[in-house]
C-alpha atoms as a PDB file:
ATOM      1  CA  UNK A   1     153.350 189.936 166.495  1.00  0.00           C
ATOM      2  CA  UNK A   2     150.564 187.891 165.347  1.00  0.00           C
ATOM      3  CA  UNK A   3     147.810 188.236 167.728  1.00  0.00           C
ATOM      4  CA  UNK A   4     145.835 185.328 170.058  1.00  0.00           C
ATOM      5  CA  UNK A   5     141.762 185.674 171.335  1.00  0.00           C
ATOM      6  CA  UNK A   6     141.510 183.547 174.585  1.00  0.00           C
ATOM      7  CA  UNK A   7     137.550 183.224 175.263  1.00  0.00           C
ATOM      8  CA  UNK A   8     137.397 181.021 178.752  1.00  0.00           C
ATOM      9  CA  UNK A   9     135.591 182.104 182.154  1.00  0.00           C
ATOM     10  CA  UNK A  10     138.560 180.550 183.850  1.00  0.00           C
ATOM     11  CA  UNK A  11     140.771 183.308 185.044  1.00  0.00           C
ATOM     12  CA  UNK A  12     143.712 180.558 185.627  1.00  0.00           C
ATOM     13  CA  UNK A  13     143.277 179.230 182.701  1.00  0.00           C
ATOM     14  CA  UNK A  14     143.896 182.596 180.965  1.00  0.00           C
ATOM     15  CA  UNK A  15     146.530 183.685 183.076  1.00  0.00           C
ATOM     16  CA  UNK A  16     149.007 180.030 181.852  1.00  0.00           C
ATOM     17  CA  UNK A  17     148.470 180.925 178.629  1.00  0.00           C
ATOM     18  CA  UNK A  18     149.157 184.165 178.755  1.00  0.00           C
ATOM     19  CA  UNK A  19     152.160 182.640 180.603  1.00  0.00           C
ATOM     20  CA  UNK A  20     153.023 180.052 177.539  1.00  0.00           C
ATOM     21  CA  UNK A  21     152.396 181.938 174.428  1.00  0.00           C
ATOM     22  CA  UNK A  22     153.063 185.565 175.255  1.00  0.00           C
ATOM     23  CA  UNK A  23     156.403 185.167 173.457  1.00  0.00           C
ATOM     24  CA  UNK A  24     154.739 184.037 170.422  1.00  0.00           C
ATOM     25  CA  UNK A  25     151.465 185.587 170.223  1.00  0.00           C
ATOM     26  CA  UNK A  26     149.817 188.764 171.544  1.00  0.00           C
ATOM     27  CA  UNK A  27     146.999 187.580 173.803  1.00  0.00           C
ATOM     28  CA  UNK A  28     143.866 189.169 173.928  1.00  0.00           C
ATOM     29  CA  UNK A  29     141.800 187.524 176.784  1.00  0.00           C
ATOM     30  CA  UNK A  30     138.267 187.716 177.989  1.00  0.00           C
ATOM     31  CA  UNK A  31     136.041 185.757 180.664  1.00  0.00           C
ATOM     32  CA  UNK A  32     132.925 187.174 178.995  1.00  0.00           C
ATOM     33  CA  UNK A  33     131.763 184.944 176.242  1.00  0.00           C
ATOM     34  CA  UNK A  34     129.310 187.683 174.775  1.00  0.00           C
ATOM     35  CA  UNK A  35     132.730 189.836 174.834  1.00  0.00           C
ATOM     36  CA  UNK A  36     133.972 187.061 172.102  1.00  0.00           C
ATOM     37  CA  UNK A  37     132.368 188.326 168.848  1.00  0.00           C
ATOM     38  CA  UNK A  38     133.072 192.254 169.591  1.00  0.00           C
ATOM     39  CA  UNK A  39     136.875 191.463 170.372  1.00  0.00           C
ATOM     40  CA  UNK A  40     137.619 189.403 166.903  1.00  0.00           C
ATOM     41  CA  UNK A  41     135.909 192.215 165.245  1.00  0.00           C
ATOM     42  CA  UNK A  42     138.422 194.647 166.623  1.00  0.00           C
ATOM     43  CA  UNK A  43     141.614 192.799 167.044  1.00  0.00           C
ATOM     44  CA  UNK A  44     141.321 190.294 164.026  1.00  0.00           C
ATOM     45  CA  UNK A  45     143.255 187.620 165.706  1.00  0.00           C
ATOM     46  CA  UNK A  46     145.283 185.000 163.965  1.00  0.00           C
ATOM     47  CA  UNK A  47     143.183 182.316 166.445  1.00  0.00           C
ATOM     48  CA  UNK A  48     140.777 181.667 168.815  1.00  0.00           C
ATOM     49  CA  UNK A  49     141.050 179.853 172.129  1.00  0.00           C
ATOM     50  CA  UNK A  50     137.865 178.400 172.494  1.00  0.00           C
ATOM     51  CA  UNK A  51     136.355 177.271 175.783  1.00  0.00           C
ATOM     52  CA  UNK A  52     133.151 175.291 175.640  1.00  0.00           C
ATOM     53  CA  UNK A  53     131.163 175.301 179.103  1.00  0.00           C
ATOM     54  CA  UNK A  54     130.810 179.046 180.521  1.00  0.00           C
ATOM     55  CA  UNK A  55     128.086 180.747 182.451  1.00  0.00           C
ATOM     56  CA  UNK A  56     124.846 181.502 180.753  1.00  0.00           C
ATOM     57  CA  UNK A  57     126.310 180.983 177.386  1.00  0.00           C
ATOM     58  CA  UNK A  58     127.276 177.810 175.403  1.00  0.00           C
ATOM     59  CA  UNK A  59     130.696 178.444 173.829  1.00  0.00           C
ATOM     60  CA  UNK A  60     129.141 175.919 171.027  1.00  0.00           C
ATOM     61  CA  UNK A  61     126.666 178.934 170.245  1.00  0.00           C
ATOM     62  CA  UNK A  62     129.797 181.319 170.169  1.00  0.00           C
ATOM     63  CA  UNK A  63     131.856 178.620 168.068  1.00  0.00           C
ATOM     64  CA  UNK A  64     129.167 178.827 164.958  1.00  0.00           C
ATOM     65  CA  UNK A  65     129.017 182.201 165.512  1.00  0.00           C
ATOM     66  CA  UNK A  66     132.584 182.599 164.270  1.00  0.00           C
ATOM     67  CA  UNK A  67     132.243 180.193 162.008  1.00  0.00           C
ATOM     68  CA  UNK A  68     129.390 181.499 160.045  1.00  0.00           C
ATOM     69  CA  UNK A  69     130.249 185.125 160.246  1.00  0.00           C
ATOM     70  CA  UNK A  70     131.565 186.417 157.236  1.00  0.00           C
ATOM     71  CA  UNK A  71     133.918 188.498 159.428  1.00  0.00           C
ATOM     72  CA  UNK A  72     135.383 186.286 161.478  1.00  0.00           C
ATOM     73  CA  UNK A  73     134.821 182.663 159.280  1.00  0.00           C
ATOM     74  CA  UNK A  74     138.653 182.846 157.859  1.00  0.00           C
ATOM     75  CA  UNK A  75     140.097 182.935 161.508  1.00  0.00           C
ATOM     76  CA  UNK A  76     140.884 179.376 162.741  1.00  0.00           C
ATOM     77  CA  UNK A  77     138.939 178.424 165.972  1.00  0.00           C
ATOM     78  CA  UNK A  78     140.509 175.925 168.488  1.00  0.00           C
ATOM     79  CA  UNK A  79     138.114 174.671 171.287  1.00  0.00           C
ATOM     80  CA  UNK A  80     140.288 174.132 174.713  1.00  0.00           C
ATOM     81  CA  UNK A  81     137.906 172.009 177.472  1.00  0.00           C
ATOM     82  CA  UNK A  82     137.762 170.385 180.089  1.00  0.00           C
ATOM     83  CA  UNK A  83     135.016 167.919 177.973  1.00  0.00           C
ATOM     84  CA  UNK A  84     136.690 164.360 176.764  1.00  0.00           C
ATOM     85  CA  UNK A  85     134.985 162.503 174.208  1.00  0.00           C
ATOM     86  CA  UNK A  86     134.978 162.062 170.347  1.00  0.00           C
ATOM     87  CA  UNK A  87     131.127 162.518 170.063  1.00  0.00           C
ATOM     88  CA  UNK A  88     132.139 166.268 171.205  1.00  0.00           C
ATOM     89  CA  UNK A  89     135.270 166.328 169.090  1.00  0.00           C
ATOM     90  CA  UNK A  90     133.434 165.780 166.330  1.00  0.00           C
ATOM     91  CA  UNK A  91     130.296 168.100 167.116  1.00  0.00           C
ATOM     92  CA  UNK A  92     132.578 170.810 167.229  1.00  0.00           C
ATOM     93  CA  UNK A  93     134.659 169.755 163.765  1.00  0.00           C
ATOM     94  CA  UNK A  94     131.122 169.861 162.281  1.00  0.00           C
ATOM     95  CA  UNK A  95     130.225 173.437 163.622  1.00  0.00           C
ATOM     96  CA  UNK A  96     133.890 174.189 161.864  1.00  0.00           C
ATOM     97  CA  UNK A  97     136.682 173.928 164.532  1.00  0.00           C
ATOM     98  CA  UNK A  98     139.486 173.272 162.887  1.00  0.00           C
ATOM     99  CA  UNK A  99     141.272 171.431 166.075  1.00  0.00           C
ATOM    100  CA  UNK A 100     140.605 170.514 169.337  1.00  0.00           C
ATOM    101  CA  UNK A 101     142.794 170.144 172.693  1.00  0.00           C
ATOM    102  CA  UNK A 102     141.530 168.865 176.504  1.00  0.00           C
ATOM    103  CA  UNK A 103     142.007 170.295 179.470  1.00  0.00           C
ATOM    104  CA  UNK A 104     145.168 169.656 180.836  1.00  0.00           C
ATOM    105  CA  UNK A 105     146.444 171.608 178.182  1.00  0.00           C
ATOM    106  CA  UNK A 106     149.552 170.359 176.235  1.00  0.00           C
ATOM    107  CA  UNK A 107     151.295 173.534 175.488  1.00  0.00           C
ATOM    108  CA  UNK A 108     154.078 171.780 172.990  1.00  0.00           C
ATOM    109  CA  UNK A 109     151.162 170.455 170.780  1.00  0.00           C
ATOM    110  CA  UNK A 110     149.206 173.536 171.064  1.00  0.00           C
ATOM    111  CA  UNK A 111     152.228 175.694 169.960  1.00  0.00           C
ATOM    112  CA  UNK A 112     152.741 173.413 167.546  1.00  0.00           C
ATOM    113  CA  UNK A 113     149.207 173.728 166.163  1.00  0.00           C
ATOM    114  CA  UNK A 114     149.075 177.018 166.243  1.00  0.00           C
ATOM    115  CA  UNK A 115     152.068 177.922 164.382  1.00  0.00           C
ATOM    116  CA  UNK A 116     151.237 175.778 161.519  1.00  0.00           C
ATOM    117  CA  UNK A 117     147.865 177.038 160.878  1.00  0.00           C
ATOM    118  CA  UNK A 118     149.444 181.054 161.017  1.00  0.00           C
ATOM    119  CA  UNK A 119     152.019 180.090 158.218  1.00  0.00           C
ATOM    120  CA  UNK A 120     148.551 179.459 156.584  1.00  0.00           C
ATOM    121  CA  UNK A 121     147.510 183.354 155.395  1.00  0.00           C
ATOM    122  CA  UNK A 122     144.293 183.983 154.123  1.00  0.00           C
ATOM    123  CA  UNK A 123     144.027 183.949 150.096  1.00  0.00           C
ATOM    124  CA  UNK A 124     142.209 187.611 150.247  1.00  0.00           C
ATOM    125  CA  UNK A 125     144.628 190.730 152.012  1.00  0.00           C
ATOM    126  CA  UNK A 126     142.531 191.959 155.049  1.00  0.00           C
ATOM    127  CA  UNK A 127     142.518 195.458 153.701  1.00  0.00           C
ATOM    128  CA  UNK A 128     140.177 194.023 150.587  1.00  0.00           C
ATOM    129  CA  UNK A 129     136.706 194.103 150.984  1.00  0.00           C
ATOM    130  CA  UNK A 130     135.375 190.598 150.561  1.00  0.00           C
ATOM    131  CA  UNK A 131     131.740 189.967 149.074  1.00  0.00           C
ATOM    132  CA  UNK A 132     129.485 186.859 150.442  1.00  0.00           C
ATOM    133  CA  UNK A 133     128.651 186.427 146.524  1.00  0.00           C
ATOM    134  CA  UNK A 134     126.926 182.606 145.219  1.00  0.00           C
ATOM    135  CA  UNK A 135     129.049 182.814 141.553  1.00  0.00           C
ATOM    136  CA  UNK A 136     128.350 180.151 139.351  1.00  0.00           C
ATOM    137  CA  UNK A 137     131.867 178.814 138.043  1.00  0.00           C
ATOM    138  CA  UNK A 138     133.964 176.296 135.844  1.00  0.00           C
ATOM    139  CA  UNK A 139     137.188 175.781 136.844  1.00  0.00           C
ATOM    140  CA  UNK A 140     140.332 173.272 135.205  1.00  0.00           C
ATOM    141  CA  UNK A 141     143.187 172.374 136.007  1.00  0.00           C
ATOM    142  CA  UNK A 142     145.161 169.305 137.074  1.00  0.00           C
ATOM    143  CA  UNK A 143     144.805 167.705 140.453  1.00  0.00           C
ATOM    144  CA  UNK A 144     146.536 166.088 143.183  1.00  0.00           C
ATOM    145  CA  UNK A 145     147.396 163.016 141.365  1.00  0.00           C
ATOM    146  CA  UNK A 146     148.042 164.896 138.341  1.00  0.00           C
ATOM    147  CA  UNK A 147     145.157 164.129 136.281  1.00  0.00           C
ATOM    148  CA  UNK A 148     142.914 166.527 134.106  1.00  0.00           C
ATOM    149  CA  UNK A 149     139.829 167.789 136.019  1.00  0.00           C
ATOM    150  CA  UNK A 150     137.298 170.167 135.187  1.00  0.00           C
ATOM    151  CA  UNK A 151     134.469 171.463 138.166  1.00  0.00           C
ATOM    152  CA  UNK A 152     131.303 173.338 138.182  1.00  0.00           C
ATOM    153  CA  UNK A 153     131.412 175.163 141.160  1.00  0.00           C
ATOM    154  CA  UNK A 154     129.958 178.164 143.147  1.00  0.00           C
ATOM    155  CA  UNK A 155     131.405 180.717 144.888  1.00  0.00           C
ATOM    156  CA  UNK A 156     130.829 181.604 148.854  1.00  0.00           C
ATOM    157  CA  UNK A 157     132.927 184.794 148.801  1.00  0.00           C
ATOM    158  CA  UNK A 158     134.374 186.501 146.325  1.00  0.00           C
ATOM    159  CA  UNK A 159     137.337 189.815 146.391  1.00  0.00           C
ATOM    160  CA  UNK A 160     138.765 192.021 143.194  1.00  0.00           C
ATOM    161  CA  UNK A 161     141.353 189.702 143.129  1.00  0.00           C
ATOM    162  CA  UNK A 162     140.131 186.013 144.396  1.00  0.00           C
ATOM    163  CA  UNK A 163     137.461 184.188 145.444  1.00  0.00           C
ATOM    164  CA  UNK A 164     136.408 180.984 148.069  1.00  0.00           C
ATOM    165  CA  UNK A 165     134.544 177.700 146.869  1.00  0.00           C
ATOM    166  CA  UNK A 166     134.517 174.094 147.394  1.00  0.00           C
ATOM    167  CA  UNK A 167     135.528 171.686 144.762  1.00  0.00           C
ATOM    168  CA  UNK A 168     135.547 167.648 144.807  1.00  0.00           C
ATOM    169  CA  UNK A 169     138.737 167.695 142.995  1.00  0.00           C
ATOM    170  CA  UNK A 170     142.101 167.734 145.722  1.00  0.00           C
ATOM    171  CA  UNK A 171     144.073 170.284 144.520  1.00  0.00           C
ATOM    172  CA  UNK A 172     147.658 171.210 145.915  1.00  0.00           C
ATOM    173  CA  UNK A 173     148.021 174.701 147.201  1.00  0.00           C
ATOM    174  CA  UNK A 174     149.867 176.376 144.361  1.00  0.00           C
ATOM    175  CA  UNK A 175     148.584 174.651 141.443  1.00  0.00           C
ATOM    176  CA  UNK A 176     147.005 176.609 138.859  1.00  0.00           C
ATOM    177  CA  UNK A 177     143.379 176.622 136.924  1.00  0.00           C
ATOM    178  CA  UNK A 178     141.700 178.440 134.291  1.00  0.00           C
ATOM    179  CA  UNK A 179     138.873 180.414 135.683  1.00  0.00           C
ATOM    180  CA  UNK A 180     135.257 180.545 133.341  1.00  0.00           C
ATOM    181  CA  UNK A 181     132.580 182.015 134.413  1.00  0.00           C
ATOM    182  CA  UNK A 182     128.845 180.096 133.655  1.00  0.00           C
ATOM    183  CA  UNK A 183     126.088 182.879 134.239  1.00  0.00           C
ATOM    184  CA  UNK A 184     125.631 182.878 130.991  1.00  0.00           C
ATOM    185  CA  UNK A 185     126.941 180.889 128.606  1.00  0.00           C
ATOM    186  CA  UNK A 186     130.952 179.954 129.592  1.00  0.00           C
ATOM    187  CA  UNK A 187     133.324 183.416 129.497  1.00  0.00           C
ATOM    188  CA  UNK A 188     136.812 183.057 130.328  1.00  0.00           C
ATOM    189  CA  UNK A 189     137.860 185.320 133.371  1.00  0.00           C
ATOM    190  CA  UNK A 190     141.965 184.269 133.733  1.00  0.00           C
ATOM    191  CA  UNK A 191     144.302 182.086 135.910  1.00  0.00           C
ATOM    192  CA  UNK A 192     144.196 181.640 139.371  1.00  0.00           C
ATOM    193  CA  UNK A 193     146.662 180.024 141.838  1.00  0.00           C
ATOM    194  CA  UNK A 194     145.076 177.586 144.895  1.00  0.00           C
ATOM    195  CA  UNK A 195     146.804 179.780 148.058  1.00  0.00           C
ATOM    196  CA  UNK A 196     144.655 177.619 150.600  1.00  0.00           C
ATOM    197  CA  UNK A 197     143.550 174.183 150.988  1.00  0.00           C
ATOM    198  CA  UNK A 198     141.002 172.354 153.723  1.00  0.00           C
ATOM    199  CA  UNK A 199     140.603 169.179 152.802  1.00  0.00           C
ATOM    200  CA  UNK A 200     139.210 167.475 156.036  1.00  0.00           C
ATOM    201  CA  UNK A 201     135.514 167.972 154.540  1.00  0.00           C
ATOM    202  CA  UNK A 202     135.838 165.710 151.871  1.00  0.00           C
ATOM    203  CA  UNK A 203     134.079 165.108 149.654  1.00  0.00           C
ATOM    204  CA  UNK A 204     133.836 168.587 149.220  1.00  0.00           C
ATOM    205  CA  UNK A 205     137.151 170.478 149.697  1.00  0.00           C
ATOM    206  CA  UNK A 206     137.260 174.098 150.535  1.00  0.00           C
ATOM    207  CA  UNK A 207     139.735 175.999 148.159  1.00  0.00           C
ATOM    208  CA  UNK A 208     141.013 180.018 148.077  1.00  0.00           C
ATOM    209  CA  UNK A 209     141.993 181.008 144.829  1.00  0.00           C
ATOM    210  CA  UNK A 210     143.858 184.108 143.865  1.00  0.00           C
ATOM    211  CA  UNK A 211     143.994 185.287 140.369  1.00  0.00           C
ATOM    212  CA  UNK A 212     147.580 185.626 138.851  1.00  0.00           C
ATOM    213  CA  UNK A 213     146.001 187.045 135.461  1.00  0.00           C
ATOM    214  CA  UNK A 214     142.663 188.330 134.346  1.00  0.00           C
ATOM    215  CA  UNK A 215     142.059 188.783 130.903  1.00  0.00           C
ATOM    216  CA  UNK A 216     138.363 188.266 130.579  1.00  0.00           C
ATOM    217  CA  UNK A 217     135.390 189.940 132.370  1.00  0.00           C
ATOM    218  CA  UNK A 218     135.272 189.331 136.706  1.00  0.00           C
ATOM    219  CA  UNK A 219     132.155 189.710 138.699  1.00  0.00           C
ATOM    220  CA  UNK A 220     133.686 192.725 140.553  1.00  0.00           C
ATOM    221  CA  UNK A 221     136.096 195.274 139.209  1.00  0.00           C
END
């Protein structure tokens, strides 16, 4: 069962949705903001529950901390609070929430949420080791609207067998490109296939890639 971290100093709170989503998730629940960080390191959640106003911590502190930790940066935070307003809303889609539901919550749309962003895996297995690596790269393929493109890009994490950058270009998530790498000079690496898309920071879209064949030399190995 795919697992759930609650983070909300609200004891009620907790307790409904442990009530609403135990058949779907696994909840792991704390009242401790400074718990937050220690319990995605050890349960590796699917999501986060994300409250925003709790004792002697800011749960926007706690909301870039996820987000900028190489750890726990892949796992999709969603801020629930009681705190209306789209000057917050969007305060928190900058610090890299990737939704955002008030208090009442509306369980349908929060199941709903949450069980389209876990049919989303992550492009990298958990059990390989991911590298925050700057790679300098060329990549081409065809885009959304089917036309030629060809991006200089770098890398913000890279695996044995993909890698995570941010491209202008809107790819669709299964498309293909050809893989160079520019370090020095241009050296072919292989094909890899787009196996996540986040295009709500356009200009620049975020993009996993996983290599379906590697013929040429690869930063790790």
């Amino acid at each position: 069962m795919d697992k759930l971290l609650v983070v909300d100093d609200d004891e009620a709170i907790r307790r409904l949705i442990r009530l609403e989503l135990s058949d779907i998730f696994e909840v792991i629940d704390t009242g401790v903001p400074q718990e937050g960080l220690a319990l995605a390191l050890e349960h590796k959640p699917h999501a986060i529950l994300l409250d925003l106003r709790m004792p002697n911590y800011s749960g926007y502190e706690l909301l870039q901390t996820f987000t900028a930790f190489s750890h726990t940066q892949k796992i999709p935070v969603i801020i629930v609070s009681g705190e209306a307003g789209g000057q917050t809303k969007d305060h928190c889609k900058q610090l890299g929430a990737c939704a955002y539901f008030e208090k009442p919550i509306d369980f349908d749309a929060l199941r709903a949420c949450l069980t389209q962003l876990t049919k989303v895996r992550r492009f990298i297995p958990r059990s390989e080791v991911r590298v925050r690596l700057r790679v300098p790269l060329k990549l081409r393929g065809t885009d959304k609207l089917g036309s030629k493109t060809e991006q200089d890009t770098v890398t913000e994490d890279v695996s044995l067998s993909g890698f995570l950058c941010a491209c202008t270009a809107e790819m669709p998530v299964d498309s293909i490109v050809e893989v160079y790498l520019t370090t020095s000079g241009t050296t072919y690496v292989g094909k890899a296939r787009v196996v996540h898309s986040d295009t709500k920071a356009a200009p620049l879209r975020h993009f996993g890639f996983r290599f379906i064949e590697k013929t040429g030399p690869w930063v790790l190995s």
